[in-house]
PDB file of N, CA and C in Angstrom:
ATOM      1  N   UNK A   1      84.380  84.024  97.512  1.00  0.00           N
ATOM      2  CA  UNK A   1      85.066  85.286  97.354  1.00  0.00           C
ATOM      3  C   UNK A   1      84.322  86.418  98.031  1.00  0.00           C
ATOM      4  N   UNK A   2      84.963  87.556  97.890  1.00  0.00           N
ATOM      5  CA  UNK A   2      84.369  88.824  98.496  1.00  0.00           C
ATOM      6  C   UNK A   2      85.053  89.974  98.011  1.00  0.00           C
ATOM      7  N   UNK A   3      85.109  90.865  98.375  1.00  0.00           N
ATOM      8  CA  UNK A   3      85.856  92.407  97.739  1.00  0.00           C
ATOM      9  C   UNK A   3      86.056  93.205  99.242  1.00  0.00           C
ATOM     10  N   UNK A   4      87.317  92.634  99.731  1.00  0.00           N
ATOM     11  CA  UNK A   4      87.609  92.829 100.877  1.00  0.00           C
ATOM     12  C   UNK A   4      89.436  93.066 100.732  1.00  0.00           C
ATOM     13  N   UNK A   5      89.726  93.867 101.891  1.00  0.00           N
ATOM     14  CA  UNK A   5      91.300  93.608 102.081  1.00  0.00           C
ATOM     15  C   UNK A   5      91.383  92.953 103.469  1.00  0.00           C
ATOM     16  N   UNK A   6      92.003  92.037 103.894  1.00  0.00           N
ATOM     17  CA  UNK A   6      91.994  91.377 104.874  1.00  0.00           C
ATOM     18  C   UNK A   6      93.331  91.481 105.555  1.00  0.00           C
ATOM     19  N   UNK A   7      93.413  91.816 106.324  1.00  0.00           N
ATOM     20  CA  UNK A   7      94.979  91.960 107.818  1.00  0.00           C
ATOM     21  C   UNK A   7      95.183  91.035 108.678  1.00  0.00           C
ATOM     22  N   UNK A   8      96.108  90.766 109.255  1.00  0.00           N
ATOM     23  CA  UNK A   8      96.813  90.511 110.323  1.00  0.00           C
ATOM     24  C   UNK A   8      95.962  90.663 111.673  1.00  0.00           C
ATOM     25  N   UNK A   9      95.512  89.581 112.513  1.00  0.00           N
ATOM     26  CA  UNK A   9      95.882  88.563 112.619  1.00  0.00           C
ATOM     27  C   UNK A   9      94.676  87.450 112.096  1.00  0.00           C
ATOM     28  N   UNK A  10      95.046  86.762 111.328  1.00  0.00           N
ATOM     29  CA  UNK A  10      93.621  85.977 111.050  1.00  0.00           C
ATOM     30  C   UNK A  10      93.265  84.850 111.624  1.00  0.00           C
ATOM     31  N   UNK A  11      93.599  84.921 113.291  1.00  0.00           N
ATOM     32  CA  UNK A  11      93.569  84.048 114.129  1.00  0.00           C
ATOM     33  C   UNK A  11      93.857  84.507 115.413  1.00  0.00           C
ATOM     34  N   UNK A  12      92.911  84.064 116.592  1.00  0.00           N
ATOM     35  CA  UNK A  12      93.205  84.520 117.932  1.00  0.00           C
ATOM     36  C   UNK A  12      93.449  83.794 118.885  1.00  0.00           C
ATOM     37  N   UNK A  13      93.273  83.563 120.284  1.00  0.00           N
ATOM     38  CA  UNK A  13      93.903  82.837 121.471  1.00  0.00           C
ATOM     39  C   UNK A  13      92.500  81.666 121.323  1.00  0.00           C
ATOM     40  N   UNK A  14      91.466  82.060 121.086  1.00  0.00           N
ATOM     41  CA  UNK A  14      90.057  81.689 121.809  1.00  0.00           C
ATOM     42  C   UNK A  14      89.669  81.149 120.220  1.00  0.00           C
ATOM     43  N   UNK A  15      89.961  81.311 119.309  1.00  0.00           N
ATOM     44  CA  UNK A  15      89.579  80.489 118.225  1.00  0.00           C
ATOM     45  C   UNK A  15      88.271  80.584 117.848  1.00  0.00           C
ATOM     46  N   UNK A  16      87.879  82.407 117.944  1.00  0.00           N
ATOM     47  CA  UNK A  16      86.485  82.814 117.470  1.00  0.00           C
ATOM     48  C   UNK A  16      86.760  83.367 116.857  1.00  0.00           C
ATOM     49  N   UNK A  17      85.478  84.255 116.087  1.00  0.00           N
ATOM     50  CA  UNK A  17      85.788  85.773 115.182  1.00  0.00           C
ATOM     51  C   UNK A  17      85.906  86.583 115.868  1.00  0.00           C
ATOM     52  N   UNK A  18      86.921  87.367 116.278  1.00  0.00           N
ATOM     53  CA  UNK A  18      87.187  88.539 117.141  1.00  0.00           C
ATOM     54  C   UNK A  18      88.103  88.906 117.044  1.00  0.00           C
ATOM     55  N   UNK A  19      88.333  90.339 116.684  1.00  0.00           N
ATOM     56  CA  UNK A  19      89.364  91.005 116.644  1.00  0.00           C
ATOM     57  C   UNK A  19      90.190  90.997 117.048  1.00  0.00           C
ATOM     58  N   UNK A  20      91.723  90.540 116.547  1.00  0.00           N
ATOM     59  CA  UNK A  20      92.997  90.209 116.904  1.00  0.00           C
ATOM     60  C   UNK A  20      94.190  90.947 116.341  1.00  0.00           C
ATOM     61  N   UNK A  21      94.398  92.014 117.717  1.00  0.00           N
ATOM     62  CA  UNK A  21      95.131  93.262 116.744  1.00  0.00           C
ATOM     63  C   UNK A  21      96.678  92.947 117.258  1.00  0.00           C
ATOM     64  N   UNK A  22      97.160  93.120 116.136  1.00  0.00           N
ATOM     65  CA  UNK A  22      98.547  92.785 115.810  1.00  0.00           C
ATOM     66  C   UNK A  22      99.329  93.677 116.452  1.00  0.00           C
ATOM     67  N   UNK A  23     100.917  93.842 116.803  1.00  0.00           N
ATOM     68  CA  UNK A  23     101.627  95.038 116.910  1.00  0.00           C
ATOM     69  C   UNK A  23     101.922  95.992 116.097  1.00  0.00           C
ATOM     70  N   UNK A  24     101.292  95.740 114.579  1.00  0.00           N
ATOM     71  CA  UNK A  24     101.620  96.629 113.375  1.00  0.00           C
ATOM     72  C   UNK A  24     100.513  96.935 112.941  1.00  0.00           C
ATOM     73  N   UNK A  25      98.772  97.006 114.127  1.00  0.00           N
ATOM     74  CA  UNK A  25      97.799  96.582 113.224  1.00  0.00           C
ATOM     75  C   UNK A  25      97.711  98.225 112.447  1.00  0.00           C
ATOM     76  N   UNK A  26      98.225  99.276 112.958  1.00  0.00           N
ATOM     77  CA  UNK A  26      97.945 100.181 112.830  1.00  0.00           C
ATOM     78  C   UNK A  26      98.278 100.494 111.496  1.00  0.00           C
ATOM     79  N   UNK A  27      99.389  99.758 110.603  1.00  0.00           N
ATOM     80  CA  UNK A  27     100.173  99.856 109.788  1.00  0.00           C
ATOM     81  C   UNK A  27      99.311  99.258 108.521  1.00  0.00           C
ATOM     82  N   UNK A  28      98.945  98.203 109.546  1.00  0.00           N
ATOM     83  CA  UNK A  28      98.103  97.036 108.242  1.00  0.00           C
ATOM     84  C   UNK A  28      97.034  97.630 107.673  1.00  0.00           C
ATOM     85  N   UNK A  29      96.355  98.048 108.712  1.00  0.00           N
ATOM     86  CA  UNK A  29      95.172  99.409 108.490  1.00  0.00           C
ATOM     87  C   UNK A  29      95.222 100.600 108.053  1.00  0.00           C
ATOM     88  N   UNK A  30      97.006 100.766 107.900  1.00  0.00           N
ATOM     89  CA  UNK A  30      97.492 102.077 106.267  1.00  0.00           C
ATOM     90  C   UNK A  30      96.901 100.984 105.248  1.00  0.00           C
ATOM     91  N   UNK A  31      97.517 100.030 104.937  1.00  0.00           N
ATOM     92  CA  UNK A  31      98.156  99.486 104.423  1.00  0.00           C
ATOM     93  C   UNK A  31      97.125  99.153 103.130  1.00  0.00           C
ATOM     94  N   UNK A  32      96.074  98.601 104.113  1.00  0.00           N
ATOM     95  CA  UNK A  32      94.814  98.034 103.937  1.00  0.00           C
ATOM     96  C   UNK A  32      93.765  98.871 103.107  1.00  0.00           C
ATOM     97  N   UNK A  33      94.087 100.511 103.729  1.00  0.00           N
ATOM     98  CA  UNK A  33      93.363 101.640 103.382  1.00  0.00           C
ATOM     99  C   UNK A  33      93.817 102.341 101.859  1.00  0.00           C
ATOM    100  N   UNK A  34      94.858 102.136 101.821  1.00  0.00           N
ATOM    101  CA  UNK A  34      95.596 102.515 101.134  1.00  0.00           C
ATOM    102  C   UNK A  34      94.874 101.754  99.515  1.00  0.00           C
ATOM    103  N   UNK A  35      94.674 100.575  99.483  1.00  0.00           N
ATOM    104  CA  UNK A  35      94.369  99.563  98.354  1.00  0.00           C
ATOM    105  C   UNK A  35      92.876 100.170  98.157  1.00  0.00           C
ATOM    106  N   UNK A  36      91.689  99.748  99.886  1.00  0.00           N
ATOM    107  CA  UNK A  36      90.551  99.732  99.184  1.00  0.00           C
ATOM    108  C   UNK A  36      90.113 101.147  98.843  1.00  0.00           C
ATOM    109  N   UNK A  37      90.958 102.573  99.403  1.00  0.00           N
ATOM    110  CA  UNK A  37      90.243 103.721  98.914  1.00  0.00           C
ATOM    111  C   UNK A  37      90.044 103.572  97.261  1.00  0.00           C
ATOM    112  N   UNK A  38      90.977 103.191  96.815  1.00  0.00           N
ATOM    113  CA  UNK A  38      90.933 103.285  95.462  1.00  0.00           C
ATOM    114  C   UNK A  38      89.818 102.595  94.580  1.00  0.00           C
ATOM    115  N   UNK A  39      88.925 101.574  95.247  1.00  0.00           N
ATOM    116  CA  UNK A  39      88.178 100.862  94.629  1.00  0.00           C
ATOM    117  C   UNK A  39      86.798 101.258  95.234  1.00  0.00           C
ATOM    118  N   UNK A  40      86.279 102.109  94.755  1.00  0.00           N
ATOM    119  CA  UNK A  40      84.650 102.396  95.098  1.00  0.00           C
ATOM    120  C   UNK A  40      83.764 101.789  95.458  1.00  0.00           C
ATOM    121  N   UNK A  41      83.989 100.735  95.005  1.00  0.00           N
ATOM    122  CA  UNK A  41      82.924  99.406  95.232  1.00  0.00           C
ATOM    123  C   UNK A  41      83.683  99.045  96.362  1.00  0.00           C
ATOM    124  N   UNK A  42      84.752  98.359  96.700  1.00  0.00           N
ATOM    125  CA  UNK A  42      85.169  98.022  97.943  1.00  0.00           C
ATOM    126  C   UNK A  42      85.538  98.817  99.086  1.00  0.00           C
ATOM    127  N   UNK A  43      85.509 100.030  98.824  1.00  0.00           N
ATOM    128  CA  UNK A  43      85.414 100.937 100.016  1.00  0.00           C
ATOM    129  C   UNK A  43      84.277 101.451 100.371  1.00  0.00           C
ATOM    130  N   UNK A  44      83.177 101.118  99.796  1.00  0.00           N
ATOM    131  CA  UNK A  44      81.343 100.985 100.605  1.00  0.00           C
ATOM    132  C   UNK A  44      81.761 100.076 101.544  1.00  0.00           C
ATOM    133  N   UNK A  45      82.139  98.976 101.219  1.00  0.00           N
ATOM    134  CA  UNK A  45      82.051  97.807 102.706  1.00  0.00           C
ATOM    135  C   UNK A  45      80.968  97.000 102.585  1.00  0.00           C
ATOM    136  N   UNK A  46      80.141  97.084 101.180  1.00  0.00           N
ATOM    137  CA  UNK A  46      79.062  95.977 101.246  1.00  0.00           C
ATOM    138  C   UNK A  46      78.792  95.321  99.726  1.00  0.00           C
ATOM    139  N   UNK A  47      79.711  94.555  99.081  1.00  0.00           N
ATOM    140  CA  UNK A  47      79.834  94.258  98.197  1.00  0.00           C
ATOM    141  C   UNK A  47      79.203  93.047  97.655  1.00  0.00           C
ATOM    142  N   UNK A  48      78.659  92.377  98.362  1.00  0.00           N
ATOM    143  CA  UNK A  48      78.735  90.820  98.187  1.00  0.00           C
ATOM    144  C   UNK A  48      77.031  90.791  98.543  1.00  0.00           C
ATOM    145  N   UNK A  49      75.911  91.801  98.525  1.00  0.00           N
ATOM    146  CA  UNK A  49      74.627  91.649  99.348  1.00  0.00           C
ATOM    147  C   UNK A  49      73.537  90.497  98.579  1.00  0.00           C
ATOM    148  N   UNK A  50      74.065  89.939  97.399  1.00  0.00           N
ATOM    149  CA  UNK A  50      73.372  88.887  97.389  1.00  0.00           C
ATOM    150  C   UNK A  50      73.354  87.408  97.642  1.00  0.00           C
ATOM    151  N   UNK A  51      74.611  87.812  97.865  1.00  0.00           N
ATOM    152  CA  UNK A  51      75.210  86.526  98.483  1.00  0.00           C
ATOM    153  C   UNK A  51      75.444  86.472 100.069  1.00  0.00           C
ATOM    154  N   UNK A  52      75.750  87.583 100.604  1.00  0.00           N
ATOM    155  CA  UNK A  52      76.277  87.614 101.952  1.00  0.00           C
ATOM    156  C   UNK A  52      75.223  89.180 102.671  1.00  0.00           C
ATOM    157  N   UNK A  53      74.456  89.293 102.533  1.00  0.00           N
ATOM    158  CA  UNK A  53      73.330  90.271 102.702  1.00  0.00           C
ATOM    159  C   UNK A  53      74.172  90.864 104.102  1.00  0.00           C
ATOM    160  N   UNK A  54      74.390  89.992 104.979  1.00  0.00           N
ATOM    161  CA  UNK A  54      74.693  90.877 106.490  1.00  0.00           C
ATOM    162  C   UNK A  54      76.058  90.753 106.718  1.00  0.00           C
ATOM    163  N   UNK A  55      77.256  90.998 105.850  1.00  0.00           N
ATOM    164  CA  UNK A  55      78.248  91.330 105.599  1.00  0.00           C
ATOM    165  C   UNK A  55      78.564  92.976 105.493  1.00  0.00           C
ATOM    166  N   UNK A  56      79.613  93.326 106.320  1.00  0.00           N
ATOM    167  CA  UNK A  56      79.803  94.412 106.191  1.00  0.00           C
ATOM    168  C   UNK A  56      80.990  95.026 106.426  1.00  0.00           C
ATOM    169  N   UNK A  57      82.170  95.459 105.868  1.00  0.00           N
ATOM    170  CA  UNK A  57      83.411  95.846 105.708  1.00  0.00           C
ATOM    171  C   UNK A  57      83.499  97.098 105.754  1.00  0.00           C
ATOM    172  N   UNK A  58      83.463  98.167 107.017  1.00  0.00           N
ATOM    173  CA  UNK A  58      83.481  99.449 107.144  1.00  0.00           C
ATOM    174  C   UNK A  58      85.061  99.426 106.256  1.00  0.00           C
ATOM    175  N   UNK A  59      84.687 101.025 105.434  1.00  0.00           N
ATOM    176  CA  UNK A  59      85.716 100.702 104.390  1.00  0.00           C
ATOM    177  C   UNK A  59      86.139  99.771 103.294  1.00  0.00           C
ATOM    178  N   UNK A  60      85.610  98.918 103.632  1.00  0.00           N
ATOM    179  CA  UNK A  60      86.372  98.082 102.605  1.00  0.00           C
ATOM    180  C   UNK A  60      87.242  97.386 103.055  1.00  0.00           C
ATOM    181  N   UNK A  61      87.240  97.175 104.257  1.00  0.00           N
ATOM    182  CA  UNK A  61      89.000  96.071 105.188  1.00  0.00           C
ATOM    183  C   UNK A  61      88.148  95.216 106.151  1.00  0.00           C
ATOM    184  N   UNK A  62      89.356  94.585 106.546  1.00  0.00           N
ATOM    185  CA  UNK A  62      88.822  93.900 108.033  1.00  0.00           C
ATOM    186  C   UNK A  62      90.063  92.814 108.554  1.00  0.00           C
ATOM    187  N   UNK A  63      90.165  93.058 109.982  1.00  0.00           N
ATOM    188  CA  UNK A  63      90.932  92.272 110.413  1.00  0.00           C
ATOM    189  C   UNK A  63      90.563  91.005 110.094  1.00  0.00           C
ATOM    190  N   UNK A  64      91.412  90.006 109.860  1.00  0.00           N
ATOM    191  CA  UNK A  64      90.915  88.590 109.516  1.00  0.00           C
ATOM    192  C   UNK A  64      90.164  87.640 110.446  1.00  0.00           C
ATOM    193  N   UNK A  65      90.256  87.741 111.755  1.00  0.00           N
ATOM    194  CA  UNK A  65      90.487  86.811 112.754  1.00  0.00           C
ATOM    195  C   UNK A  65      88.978  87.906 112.763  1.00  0.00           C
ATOM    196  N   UNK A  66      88.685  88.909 112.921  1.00  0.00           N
ATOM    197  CA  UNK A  66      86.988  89.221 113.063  1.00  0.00           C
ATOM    198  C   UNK A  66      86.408  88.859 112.342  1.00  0.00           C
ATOM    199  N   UNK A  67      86.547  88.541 111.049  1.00  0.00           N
ATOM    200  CA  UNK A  67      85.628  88.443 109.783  1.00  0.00           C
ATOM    201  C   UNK A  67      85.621  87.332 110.186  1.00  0.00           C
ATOM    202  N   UNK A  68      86.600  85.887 110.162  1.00  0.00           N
ATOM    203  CA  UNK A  68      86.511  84.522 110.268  1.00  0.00           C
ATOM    204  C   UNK A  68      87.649  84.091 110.732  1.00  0.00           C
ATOM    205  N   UNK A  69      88.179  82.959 111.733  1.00  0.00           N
ATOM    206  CA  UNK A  69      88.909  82.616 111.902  1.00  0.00           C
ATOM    207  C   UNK A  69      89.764  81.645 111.541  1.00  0.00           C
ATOM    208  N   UNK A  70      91.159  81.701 110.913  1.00  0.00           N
ATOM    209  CA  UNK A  70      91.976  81.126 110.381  1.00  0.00           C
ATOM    210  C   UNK A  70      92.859  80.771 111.196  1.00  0.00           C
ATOM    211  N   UNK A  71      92.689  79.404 111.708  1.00  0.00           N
ATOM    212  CA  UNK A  71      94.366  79.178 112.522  1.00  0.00           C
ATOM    213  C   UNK A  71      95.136  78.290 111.673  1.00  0.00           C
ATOM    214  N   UNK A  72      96.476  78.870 111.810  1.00  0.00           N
ATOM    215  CA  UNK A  72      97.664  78.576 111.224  1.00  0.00           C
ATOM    216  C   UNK A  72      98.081  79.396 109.415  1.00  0.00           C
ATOM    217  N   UNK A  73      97.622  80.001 109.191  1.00  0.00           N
ATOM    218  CA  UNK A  73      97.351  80.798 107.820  1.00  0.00           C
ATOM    219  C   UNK A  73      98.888  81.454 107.546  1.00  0.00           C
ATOM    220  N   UNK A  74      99.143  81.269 106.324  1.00  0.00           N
ATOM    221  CA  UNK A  74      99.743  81.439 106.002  1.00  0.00           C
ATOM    222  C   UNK A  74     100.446  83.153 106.129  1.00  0.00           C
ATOM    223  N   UNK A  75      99.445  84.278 106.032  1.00  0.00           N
ATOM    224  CA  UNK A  75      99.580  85.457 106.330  1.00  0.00           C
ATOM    225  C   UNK A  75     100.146  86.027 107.788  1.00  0.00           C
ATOM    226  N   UNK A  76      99.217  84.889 108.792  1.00  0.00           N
ATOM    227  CA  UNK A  76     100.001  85.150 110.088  1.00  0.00           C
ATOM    228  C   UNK A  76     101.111  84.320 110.048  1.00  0.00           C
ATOM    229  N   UNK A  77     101.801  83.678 109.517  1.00  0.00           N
ATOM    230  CA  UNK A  77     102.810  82.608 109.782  1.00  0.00           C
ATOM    231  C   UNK A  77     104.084  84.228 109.604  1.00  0.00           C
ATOM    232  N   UNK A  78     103.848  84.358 107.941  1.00  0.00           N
ATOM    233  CA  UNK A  78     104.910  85.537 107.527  1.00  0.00           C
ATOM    234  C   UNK A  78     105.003  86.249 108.173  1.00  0.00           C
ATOM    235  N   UNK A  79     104.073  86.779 109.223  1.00  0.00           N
ATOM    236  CA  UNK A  79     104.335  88.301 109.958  1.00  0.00           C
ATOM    237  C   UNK A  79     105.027  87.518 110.891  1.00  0.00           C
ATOM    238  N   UNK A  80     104.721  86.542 111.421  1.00  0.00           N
ATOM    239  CA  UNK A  80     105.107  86.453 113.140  1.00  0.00           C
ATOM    240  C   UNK A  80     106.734  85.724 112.574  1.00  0.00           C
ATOM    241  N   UNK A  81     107.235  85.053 111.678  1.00  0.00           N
ATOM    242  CA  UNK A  81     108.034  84.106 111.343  1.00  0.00           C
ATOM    243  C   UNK A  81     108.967  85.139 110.540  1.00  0.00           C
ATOM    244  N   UNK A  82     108.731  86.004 109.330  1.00  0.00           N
ATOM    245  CA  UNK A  82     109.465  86.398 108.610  1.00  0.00           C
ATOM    246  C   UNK A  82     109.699  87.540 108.736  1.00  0.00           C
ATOM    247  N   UNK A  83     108.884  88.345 109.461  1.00  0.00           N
ATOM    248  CA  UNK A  83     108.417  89.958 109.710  1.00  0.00           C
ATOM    249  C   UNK A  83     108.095  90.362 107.846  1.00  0.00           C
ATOM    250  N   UNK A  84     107.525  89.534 107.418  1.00  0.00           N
ATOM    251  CA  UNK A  84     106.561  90.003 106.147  1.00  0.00           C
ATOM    252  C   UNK A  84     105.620  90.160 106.235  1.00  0.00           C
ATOM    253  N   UNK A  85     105.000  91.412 106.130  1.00  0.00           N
ATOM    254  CA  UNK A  85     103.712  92.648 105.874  1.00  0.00           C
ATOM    255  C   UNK A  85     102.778  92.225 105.467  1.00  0.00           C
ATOM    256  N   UNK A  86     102.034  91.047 105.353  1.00  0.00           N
ATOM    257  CA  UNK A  86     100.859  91.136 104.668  1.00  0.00           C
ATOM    258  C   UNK A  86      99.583  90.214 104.007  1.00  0.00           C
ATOM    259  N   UNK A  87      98.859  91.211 103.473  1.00  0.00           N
ATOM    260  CA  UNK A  87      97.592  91.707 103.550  1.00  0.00           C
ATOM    261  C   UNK A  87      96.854  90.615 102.605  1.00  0.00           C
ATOM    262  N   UNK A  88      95.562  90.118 103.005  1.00  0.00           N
ATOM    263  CA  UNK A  88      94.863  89.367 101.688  1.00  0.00           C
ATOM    264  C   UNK A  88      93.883  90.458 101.009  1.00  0.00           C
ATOM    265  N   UNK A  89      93.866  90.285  99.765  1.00  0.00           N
ATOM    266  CA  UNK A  89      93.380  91.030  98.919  1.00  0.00           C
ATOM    267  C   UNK A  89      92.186  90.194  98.178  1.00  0.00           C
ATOM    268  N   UNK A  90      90.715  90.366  98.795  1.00  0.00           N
ATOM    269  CA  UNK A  90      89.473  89.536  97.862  1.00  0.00           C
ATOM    270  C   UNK A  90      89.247  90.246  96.736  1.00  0.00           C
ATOM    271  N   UNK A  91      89.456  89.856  95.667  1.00  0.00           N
ATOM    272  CA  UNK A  91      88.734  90.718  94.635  1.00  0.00           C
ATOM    273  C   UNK A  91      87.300  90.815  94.005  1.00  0.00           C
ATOM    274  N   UNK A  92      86.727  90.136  94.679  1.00  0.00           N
ATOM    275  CA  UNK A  92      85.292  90.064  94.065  1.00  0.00           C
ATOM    276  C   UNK A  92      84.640  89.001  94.625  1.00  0.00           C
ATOM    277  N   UNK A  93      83.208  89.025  94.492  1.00  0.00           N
ATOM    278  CA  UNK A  93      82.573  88.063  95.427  1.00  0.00           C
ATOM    279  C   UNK A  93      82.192  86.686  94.647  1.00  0.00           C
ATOM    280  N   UNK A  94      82.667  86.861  93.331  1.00  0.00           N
ATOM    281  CA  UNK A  94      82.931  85.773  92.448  1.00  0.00           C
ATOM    282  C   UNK A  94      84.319  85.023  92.728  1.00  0.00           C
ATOM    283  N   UNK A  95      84.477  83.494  93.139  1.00  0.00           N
ATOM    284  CA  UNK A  95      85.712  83.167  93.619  1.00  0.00           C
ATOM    285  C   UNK A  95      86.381  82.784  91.778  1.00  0.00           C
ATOM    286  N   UNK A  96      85.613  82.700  90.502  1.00  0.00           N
ATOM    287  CA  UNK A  96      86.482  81.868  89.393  1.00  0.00           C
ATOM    288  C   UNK A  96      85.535  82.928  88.416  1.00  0.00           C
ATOM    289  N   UNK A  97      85.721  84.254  88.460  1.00  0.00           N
ATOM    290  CA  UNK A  97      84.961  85.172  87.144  1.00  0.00           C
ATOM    291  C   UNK A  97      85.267  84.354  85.985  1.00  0.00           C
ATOM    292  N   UNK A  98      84.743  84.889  84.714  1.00  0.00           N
ATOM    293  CA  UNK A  98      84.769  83.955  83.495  1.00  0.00           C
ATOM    294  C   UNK A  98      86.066  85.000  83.217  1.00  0.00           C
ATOM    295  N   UNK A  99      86.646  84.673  82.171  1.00  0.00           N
ATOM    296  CA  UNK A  99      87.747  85.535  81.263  1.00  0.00           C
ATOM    297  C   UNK A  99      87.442  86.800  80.553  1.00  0.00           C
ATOM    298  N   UNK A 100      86.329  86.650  80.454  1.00  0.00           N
ATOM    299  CA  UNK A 100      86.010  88.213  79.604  1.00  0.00           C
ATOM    300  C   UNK A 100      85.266  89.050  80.844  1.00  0.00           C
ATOM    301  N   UNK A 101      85.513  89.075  81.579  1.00  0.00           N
ATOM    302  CA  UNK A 101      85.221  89.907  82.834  1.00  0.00           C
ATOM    303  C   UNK A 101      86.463  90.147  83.608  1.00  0.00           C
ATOM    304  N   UNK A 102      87.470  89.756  83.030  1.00  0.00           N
ATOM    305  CA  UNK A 102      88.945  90.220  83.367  1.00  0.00           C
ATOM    306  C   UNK A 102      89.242  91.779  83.272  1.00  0.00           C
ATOM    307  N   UNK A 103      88.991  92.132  81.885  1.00  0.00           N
ATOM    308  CA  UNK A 103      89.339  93.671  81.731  1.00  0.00           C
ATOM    309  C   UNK A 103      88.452  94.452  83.051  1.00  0.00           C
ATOM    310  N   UNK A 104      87.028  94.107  83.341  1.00  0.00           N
ATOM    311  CA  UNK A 104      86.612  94.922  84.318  1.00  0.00           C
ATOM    312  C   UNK A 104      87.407  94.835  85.367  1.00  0.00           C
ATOM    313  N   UNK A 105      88.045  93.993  86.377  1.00  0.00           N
ATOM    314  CA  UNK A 105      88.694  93.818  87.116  1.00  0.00           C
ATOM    315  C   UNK A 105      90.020  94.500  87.205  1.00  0.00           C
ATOM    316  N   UNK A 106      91.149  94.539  85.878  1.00  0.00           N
ATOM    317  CA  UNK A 106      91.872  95.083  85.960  1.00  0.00           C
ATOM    318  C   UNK A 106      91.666  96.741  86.290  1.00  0.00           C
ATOM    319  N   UNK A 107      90.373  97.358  85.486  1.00  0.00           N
ATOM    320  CA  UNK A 107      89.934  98.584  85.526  1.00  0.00           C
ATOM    321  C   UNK A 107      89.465  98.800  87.065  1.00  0.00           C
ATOM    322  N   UNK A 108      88.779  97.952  87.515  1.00  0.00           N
ATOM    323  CA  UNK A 108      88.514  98.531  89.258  1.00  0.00           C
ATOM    324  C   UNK A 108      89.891  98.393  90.292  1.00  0.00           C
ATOM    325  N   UNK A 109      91.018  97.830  89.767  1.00  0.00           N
ATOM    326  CA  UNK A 109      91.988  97.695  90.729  1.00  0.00           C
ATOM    327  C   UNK A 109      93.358  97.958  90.527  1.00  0.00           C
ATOM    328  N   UNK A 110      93.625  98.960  89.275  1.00  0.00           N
ATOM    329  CA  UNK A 110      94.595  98.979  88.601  1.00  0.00           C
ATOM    330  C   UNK A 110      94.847 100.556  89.431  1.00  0.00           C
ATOM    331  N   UNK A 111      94.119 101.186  90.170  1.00  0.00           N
ATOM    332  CA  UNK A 111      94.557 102.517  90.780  1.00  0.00           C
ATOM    333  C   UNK A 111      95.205 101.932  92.249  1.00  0.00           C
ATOM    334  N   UNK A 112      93.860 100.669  92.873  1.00  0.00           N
ATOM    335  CA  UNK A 112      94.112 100.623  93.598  1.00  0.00           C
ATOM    336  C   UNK A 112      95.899  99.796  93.926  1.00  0.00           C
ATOM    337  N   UNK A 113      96.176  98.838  92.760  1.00  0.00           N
ATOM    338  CA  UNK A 113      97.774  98.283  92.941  1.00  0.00           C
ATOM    339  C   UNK A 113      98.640  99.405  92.993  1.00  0.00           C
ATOM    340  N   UNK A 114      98.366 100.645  92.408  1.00  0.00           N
ATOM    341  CA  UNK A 114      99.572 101.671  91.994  1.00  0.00           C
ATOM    342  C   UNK A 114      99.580 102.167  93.616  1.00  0.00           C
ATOM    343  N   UNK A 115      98.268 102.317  94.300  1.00  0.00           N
ATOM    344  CA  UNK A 115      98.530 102.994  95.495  1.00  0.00           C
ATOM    345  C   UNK A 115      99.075 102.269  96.511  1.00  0.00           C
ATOM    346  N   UNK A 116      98.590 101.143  96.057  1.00  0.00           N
ATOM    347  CA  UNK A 116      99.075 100.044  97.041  1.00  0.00           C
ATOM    348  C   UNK A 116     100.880  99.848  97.117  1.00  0.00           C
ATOM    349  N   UNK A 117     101.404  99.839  95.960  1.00  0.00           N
ATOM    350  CA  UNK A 117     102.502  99.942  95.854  1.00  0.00           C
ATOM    351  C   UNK A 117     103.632 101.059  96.488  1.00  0.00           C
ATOM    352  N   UNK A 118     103.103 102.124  96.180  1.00  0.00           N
ATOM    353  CA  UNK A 118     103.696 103.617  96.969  1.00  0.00           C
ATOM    354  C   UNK A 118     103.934 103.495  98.768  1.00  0.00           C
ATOM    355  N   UNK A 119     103.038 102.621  99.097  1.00  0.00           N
ATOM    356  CA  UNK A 119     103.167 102.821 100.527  1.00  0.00           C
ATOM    357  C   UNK A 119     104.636 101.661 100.713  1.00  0.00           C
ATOM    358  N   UNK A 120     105.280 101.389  99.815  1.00  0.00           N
ATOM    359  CA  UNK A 120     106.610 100.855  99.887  1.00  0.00           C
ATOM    360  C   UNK A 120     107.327 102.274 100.426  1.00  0.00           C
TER     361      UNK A 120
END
C-alpha cells in the first residue's frame, strides 16, 4: 500500500516508469488534486518513509505509469474502452490495517470523498 492518488495512464509504449500523459491528464490531475488536498498526510507526498524512504508524491498524486508500470490495468482499460474517469485511490501504506484503525481512516478521508465527489 501507499497514500497516494494514482491517474491515467498506468502504462506506456516502452513499458518503463515514465510518465504517460493521457488526453484528460489535465483533468485527472483536478481530479486527483481535488481528493489528496483534503488529506494532510497525503498531500506532503511522503507518506510511506519507513517503508519506501525514497518515495515521493509531489502533492500527494502521481501518474501511474511514472510511479510503476501497469500494462493492461484495469483503470486504463475504462478510460480508453468506456470513457470512464478514473483514479486509484491508496489509502495508506498498510495494504490490510487491523479493524480498530478503521475509524482513523474514515476521519483522514471523509473530507477528502466529499471533495472528491463535487468535482461531479
Amino acid at each position: 500500500g501507499s497514500l497516494v492518488v494514482n491517474y491515467p495512464f498506468d502504462d506506456d509504449e516502452q513499458g518503463i516508469a515514465i510518465y504517460s500523459k493521457s488526453p484528460d491528464d489535465a483533468v485527472f490531475q483536478k481530479l486527483a488534486l481535488a481528493y489528496s488536498k483534503e488529506n494532510a498526510e497525503m498531500y506532503q507526498g511522503s507518506p510511506c518513509k519507513d517503508m519506501y524512504p525514497a518515495e515521493y508524491f509531489p502533492h500527494g498524486i502521481t501518474n501511474g505509469a511514472q510511479w510503476y508500470n501497469v500494462p493492461g490495468g484495469m483503470q486504463d482499460w475504462n478510460y480508453l474502452h468506456t470513457n470512464c474517469f478514473e483514479v486509484t485511490i491508496e489509502l495508506g501504506c498498510v495494504k490490510y490495517p487491523k479493524a480498530e484503525e478503521l475509524p482513523k481512516y474514515w476521519a483522514q478521508n471523509r473530507r477528502s470523498l466529499l471533495q472528491f465527489m463535487k468535482q461531479v
